[in-house]
Protein backbone atom coordinates (compact mmCIF):
# COMPACT_ATOMS: atom_id res chain seq x y z
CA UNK A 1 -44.02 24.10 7.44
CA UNK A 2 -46.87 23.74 9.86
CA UNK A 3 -50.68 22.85 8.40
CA UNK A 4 -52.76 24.76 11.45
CA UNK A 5 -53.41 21.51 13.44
CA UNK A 6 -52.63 18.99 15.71
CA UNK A 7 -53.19 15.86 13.81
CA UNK A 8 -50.57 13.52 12.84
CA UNK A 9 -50.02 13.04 8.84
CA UNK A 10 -53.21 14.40 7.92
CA UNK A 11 -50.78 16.33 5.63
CA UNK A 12 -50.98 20.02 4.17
CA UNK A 13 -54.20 22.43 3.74
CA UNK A 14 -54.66 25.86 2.67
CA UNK A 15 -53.78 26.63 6.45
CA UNK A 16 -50.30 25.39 6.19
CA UNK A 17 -47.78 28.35 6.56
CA UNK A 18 -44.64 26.86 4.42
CA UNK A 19 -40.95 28.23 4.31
CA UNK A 20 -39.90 29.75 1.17
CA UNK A 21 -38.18 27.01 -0.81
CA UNK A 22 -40.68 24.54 -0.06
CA UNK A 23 -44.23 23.65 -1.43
CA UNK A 24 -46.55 20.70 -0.49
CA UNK A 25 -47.13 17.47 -2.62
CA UNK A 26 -48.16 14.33 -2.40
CA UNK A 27 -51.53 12.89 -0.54
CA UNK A 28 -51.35 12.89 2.39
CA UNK A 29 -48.97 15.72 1.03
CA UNK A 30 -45.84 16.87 2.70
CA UNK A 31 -43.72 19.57 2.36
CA UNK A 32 -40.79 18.83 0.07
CA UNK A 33 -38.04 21.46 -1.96
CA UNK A 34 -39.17 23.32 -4.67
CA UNK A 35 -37.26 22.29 -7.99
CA UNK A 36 -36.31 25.22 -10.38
CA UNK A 37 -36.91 27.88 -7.78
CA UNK A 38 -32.82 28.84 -7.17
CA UNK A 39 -32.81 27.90 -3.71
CA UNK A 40 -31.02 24.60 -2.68
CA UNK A 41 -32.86 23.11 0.13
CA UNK A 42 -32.22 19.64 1.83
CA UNK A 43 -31.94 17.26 0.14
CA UNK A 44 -31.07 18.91 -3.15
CA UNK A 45 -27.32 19.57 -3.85
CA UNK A 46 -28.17 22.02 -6.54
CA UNK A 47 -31.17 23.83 -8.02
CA UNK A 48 -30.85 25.51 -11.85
CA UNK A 49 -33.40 27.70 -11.65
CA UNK A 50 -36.27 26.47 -13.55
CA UNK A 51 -38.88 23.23 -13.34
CA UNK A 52 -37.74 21.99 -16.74
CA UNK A 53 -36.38 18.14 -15.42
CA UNK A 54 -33.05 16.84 -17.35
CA UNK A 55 -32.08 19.97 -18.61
CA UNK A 56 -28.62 20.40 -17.24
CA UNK A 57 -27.19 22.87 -15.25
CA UNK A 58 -26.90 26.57 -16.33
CA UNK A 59 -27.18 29.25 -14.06
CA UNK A 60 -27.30 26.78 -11.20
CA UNK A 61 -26.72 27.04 -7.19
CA UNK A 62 -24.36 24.46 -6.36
CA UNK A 63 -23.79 23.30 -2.75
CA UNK A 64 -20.67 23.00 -1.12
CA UNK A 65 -18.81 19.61 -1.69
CA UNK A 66 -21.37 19.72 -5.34
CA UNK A 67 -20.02 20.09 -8.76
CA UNK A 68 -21.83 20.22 -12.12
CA UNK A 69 -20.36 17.82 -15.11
CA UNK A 70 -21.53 16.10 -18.28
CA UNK A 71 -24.16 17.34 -21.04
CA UNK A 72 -26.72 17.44 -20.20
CA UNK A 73 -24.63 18.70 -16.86
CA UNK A 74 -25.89 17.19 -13.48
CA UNK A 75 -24.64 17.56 -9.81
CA UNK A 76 -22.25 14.69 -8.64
CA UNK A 77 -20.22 15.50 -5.53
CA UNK A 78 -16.98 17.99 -6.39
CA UNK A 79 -14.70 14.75 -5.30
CA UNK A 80 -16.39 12.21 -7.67
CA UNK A 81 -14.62 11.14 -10.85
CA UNK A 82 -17.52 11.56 -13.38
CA UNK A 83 -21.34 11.04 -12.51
CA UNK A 84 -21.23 8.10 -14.86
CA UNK A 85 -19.63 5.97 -13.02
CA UNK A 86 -22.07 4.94 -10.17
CA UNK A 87 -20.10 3.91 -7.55
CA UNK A 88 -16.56 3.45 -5.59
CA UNK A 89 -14.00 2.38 -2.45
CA UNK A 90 -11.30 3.28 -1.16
CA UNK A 91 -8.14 1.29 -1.28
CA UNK A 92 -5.62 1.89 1.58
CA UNK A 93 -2.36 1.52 1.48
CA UNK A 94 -1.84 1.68 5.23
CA UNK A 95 1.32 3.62 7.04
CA UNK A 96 4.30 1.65 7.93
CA UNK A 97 3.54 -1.15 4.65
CA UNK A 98 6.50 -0.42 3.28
CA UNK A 99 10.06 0.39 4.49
CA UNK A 100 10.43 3.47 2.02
CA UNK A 101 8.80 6.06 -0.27
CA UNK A 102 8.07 4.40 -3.65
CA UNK A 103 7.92 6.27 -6.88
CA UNK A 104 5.35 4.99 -10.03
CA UNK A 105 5.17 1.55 -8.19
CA UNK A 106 3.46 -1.09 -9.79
CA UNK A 107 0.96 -2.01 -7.05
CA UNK A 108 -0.76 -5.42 -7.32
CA UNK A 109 -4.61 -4.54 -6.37
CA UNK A 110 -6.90 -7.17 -5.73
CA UNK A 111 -10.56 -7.08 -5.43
CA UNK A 112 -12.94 -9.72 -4.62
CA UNK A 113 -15.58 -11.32 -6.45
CA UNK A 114 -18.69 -9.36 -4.46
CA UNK A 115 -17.28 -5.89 -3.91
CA UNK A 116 -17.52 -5.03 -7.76
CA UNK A 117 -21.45 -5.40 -8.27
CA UNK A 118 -22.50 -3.27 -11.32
CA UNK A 119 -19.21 -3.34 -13.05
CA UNK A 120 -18.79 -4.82 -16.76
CA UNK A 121 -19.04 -8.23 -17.52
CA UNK A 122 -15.34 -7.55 -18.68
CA UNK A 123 -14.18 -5.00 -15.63
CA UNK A 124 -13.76 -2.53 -18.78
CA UNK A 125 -15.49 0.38 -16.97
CA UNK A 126 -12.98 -0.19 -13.58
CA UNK A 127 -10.71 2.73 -13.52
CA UNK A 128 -8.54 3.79 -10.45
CA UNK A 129 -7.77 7.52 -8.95
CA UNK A 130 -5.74 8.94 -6.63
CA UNK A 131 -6.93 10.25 -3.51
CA UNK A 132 -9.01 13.19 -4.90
CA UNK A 133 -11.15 11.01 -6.61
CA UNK A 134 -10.35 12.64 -9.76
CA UNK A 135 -6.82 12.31 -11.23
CA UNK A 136 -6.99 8.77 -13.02
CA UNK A 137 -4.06 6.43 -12.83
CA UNK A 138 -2.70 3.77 -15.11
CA UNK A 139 -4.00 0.40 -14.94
CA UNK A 140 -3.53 -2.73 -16.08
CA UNK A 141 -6.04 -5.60 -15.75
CA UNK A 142 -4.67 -9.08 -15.28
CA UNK A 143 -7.73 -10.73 -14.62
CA UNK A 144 -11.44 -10.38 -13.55
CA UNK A 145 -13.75 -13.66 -12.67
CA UNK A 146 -17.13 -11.97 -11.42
CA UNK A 147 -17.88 -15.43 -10.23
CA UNK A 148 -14.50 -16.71 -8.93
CA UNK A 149 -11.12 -14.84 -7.80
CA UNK A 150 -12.37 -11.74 -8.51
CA UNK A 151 -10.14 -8.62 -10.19
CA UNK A 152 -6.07 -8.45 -10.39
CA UNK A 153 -4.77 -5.32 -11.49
CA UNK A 154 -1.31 -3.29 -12.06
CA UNK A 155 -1.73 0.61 -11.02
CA UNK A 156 0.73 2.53 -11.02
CA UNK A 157 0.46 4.77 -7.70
CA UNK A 158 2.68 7.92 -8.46
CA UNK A 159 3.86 7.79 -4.42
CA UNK A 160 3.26 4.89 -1.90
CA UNK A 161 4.65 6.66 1.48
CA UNK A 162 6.19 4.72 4.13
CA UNK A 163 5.26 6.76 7.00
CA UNK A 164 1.35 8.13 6.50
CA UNK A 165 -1.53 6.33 4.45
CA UNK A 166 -1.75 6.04 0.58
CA UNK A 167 -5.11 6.37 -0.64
CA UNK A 168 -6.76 5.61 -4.08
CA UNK A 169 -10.09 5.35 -5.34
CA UNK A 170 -10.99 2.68 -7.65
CA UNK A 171 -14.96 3.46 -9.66
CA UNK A 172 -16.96 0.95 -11.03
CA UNK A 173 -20.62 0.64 -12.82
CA UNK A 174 -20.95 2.43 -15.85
CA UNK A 175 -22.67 0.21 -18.67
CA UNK A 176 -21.10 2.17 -21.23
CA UNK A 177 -18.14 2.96 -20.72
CA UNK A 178 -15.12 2.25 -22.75
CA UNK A 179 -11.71 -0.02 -21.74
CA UNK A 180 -10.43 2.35 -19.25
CA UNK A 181 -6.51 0.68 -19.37
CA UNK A 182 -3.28 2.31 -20.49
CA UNK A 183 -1.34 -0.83 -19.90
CA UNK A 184 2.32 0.72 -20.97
CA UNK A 185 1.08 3.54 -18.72
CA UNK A 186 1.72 1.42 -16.00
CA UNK A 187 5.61 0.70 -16.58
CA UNK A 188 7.10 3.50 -16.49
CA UNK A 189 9.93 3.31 -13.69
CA UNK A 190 12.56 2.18 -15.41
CA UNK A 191 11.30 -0.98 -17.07
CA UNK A 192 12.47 -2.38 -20.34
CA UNK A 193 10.51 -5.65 -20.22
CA UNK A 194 7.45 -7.14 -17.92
CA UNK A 195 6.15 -10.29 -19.03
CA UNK A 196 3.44 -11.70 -16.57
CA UNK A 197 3.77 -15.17 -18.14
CA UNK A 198 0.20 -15.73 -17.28
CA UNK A 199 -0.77 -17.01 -20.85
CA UNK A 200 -1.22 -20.29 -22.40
CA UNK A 201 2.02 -21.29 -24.28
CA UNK A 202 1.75 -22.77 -28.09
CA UNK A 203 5.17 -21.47 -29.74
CA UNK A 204 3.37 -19.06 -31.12
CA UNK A 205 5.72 -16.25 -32.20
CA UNK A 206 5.27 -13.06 -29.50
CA UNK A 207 2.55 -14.92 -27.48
CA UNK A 208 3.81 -14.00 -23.90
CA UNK A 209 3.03 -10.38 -23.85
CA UNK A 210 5.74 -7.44 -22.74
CA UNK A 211 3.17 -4.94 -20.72
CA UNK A 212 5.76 -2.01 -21.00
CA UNK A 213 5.24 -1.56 -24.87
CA UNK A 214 8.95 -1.92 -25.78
CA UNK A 215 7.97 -5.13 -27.45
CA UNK A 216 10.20 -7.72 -25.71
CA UNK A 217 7.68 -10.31 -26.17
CA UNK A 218 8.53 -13.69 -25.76
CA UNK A 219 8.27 -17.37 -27.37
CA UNK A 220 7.61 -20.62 -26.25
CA UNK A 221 10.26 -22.99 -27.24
CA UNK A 222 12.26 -21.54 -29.59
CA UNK A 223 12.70 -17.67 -31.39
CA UNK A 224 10.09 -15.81 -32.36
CA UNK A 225 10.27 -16.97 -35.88
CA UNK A 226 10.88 -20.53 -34.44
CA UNK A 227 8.61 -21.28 -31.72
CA UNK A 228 7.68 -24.79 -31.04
CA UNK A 229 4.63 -25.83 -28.82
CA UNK A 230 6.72 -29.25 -28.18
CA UNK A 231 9.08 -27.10 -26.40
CA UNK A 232 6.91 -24.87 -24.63
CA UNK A 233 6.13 -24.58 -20.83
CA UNK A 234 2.97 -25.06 -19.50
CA UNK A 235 0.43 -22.65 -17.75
CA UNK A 236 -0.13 -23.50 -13.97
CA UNK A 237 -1.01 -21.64 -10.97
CA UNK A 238 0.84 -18.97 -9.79
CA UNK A 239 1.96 -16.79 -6.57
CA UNK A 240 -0.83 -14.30 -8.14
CA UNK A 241 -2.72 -15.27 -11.52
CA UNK A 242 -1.27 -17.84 -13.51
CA UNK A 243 2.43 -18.90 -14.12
CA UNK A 244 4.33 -21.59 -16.54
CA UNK A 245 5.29 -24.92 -15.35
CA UNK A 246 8.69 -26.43 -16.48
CA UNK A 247 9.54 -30.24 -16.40
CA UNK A 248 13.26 -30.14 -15.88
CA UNK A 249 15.80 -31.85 -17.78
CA UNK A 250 13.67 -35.51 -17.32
CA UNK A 251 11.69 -34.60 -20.04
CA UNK A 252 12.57 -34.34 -23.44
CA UNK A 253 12.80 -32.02 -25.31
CA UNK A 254 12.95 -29.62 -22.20
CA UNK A 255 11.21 -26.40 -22.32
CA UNK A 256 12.20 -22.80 -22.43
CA UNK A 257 10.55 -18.97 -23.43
CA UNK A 258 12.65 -16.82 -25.66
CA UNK A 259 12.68 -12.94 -25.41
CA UNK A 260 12.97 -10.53 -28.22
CA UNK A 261 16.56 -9.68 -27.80
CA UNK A 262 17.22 -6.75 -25.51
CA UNK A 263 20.42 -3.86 -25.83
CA UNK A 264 21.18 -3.51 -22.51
CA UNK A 265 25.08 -2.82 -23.89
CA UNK A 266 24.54 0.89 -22.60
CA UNK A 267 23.11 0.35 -19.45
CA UNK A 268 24.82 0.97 -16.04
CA UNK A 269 22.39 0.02 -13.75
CA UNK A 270 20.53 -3.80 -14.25
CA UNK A 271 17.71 -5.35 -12.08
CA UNK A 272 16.35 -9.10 -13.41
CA UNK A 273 13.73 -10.62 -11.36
CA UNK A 274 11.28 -13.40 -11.46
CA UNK A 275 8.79 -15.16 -9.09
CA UNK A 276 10.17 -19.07 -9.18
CA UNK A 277 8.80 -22.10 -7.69
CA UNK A 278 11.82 -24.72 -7.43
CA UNK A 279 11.07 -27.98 -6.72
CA UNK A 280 15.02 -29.41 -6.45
CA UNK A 281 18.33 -28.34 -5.63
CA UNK A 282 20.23 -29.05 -8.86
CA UNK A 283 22.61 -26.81 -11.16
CA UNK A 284 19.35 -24.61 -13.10
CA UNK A 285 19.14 -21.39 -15.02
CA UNK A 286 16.15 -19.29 -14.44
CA UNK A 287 16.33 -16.42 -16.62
CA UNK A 288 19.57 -15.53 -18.43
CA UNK A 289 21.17 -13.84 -21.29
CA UNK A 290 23.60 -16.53 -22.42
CA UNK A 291 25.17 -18.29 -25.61
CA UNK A 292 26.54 -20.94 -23.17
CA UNK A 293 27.18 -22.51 -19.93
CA UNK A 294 30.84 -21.46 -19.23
CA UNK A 295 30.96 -18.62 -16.83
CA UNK A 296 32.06 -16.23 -19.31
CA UNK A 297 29.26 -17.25 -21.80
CA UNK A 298 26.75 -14.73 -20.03
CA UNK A 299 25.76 -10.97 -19.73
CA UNK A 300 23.66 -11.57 -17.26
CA UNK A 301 22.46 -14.86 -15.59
CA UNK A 302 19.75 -15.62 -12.96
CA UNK A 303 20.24 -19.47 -11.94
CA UNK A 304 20.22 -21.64 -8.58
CA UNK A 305 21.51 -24.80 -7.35
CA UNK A 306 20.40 -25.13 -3.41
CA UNK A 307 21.27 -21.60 -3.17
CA UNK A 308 21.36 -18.52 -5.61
CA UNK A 309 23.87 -19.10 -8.76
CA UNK A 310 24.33 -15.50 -10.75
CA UNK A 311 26.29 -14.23 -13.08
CA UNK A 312 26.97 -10.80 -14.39
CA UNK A 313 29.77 -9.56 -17.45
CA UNK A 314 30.46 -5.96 -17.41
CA UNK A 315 32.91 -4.55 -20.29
CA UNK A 316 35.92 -4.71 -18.10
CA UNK A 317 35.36 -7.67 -15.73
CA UNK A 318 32.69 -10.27 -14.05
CA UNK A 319 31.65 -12.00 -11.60
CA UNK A 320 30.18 -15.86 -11.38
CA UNK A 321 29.28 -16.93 -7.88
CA UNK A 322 26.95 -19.80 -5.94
CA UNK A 323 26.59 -18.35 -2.84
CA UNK A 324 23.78 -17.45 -0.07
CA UNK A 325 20.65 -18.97 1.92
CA UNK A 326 19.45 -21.79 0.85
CA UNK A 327 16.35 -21.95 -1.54
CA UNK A 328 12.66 -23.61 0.44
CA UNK A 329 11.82 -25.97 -2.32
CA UNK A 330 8.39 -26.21 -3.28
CA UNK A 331 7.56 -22.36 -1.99
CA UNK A 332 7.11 -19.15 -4.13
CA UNK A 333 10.55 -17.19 -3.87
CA UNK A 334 11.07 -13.14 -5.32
CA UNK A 335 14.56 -13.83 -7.09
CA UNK A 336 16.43 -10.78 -8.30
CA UNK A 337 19.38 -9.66 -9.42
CA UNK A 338 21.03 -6.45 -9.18
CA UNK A 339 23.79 -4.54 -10.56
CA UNK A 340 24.90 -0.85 -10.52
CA UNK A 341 27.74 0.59 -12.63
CA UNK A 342 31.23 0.78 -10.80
CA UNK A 343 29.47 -1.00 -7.73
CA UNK A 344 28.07 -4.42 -6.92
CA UNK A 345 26.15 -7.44 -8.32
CA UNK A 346 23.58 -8.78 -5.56
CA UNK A 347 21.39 -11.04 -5.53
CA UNK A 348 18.25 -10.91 -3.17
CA UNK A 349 15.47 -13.23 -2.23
CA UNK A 350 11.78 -11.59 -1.26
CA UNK A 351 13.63 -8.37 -0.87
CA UNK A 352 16.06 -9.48 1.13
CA UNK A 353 19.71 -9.39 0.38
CA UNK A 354 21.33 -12.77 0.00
CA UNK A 355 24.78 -12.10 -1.49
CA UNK A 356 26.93 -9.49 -3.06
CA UNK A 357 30.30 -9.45 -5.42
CA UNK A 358 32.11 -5.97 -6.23
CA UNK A 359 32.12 -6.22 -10.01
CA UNK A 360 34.40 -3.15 -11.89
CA UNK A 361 32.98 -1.95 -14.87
CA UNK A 362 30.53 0.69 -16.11
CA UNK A 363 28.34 -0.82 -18.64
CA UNK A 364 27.50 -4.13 -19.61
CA UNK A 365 29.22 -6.61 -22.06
CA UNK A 366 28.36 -6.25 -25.63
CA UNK A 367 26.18 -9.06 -26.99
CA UNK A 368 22.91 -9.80 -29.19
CA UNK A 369 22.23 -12.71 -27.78
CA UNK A 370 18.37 -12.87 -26.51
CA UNK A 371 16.98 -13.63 -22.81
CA UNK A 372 15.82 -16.94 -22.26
CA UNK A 373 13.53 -18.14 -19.28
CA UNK A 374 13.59 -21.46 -17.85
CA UNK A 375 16.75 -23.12 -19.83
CA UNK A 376 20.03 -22.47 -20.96
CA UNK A 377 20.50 -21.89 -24.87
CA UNK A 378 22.05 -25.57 -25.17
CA UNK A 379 18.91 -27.55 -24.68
CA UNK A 380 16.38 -28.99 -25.62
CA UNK A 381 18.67 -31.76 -24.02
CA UNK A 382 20.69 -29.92 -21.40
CA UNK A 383 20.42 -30.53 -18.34
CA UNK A 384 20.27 -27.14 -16.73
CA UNK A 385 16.44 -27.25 -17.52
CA UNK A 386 14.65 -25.78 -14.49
CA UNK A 387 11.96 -27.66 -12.67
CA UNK A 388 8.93 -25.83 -11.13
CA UNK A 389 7.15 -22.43 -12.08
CA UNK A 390 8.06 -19.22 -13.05
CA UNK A 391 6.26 -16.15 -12.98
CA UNK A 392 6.77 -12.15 -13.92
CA UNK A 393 9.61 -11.87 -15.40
CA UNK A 394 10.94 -8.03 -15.29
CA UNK A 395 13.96 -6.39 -16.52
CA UNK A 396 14.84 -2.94 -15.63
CA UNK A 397 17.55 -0.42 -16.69
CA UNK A 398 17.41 0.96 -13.06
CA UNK A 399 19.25 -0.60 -10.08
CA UNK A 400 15.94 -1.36 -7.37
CA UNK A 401 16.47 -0.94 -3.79
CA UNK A 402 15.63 -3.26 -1.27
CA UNK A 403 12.75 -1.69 -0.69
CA UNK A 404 11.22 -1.77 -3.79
CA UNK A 405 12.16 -5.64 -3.98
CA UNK A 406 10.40 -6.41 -0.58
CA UNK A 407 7.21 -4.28 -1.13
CA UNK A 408 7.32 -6.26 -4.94
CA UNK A 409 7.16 -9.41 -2.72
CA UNK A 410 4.88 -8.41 -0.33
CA UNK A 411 2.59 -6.94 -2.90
CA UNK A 412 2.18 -9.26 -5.19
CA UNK A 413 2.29 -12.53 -2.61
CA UNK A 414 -0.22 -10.80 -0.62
CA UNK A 415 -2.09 -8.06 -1.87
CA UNK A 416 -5.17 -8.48 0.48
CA UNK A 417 -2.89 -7.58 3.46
CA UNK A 418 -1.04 -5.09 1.43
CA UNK A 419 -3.93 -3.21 0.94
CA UNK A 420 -7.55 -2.40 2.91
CA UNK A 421 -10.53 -2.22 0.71
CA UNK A 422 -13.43 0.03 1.88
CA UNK A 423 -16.78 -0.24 1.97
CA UNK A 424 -18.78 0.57 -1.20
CA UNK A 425 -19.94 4.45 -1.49
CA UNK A 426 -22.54 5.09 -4.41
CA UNK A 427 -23.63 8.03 -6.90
């Protein structure tokens, strides 16, 4: 518009000639859009076609990039999850993170304590997306300390690509909104059982918590219908979150966690892993499913002396080996073991392959006996007890690749570097 003269901000008169669209306000007035007039204008996104304010959209104009949601509807940009949800960043999985294309992976997302301002007191509004800002992924929320470490989270990224970017969204700050989770959501690729381990133990029957759904849960120091806190670990500090502390064999009674038991008798492809934290080199079982300590006592078995011990029974044959690179002591270690029908039990150490044994068979032995974490089913007073922590204990019906086992460790040892957070964009 122009007002007929050559002084500055003296603002409009009846001399002003002003472009459709536009009308002057204000005093000094200036010339600003017209709302309600069908015309979008800068700044507006959208214009509905009448003066009526919080109406919704009808009939409106609707700028490129500019979509109209809700009731009463309202323009949000055509990329935004809802217009509830005032603001989000990008997280950036960047190109070359990990050494393959990962299907519904479990990615460890952390986000510190000052990038989530406006979110629930209880991170219940925090949702993640994929890159289009609008297709919602599982989550699961481990912890959130607005005041101290921030938020962990499991999401379950449909693809993380090994050669370009992967790119999510994760939205924050709406007062209202409901818990945004699907934890079993999460768990999808090939899991039977993921128990964090992150919660304080009491032999409480069920108290450490299977994320998948399947109900594995497990029980500190005994069955679930026998728990005993005397027998329990105890929560510590973890690689990520929290973990459970064991005392050994020194102490007595020695502690252990009981699963629900698990039918794995018509499986052909195994993967057990944990996170553990030894702090000697003697004869210990990590996580097992055993009604002994002979080698034939065992479906499967996840131990270590100095180096990995494993064992593995198959219908037709098995294997029972101590062999590989010696275990750091004191230092967080990914411990897994692997099996595929007809092929090989392996064991591997932060994704890393540390021993193999051909084992014949196509499915594994027949047996009810439960998994138990930390001890062999002989104790409290055998000394097999393991000393140090243990964290995330997974089984799977699928045999994992390398991989998947390194970008696991990498993940979830370091999920700042495994991901970029970007800066905050609001609504």
């Amino acid at each position: 518009c122009d007002d007929g003269n050559t002084s500055p901000d003296d603002g409009c008169s009846a001399l002003c000639a002003i472009d459709d669209g536009y009308a002057c306000t204000g005093a000094p007035s200036v010339c600003a859009p017209v709302c309600g007039d069908g015309l979008i204008l800068d700044p507006e996104e959208c214009d509905d076609g009448n003066a009526a304010p919080n109406d919704g959209c009808t009939t409106c104009l609707i700028d490129g990039g500019w979509r109209c949601v809700g009731s009463p509807s309202l323009c949000i940009p055509d990329d935004w999850y809802q217009g509830s949800w005032h603001s989000r960043r990008l997280i950036t999985v960047q190109a070359g993170t990990v050494t393959a294309d990962l299907t519904d992976f479990p990615m460890l997302v952390h986000l510190p304590a000052d990038s989530l301002s406006g979110a629930q007191p209880d991170a219940d509004d925090v949702l993640f997306t994929l890159e289009d800002g609008l297709t919602k992924l599982s989550h699961e929320l481990l912890l959130y300390e607005p005041a101290g470490r921030g938020l962990l989270a499991f999401v379950k990224v449909p693809l993380v690509y090994a050669l370009h970017d992967t790119v999510l969204y994760v939205y924050y700050g709406n007062p209202s909104a409901p818990d945004q989770q699907d934890v079993p959501g999460v768990y999808t690729a090939g899991f039977a059982a993921v128990l964090h381990l992150s919660e304080e133990g009491a032999g409480t029957a069920d108290e450490y918590s299977d994320s998948t759904g399947n109900g594995y849960h497990g029980t500190g120091g005994g069955p679930a219908a026998s728990g005993d806190p005397a027998r329990s670990p105890t929560r510590d500090t973890g690689v990520f979150g929290f973990s459970q502390r064991f005392p050994g064999s020194t102490v007595n009674p020695s502690r252990a966690i009981h699963l629900r038991p698990v039918d794995d008798s018509a499986w052909n492809a195994l993967t057990i892993s944990v996170w553990m934290n030894p702090q000697d080199t003697a004869d210990q079982r990590v996580f097992g499913r055993t009604w002994g300590n002979g080698p034939a006592d065992i479906v499967w078995l996840l131990g270590k002396t100095d180096k990995p011990k494993y064992r593995l029974r198959t219908v037709t044959n098995r294997v029972d080996t101590t062999n590989g690179a010696t275990f750091p002591l004191n230092t967080w270690i990914h411990y897994a073991l692997v099996w595929q029908a007809a092929g090989a039990a392996s064991v591997y150490g932060n994704g890393v392959l540390l021993h193999s044994t051909n084992v014949a068979g196509d499915t594994l032995y027949v047996d009810p006996v439960e998994p138990i974490i930390g001890n062999s089913p002989l104790y409290p007073t055998d000394p097999r007890a393991f000393l140090g922590r243990i964290q995330e204990a997974r089984i799977s019906r699928v045999a994992r690749t390398s991989a998947w086992l390194m970008a696991e460790a990498d993940n979830e040892s370091d999920p700042d570097g495994f991901h970029v957070l970007g800066a905050e964009e609001t609504f």
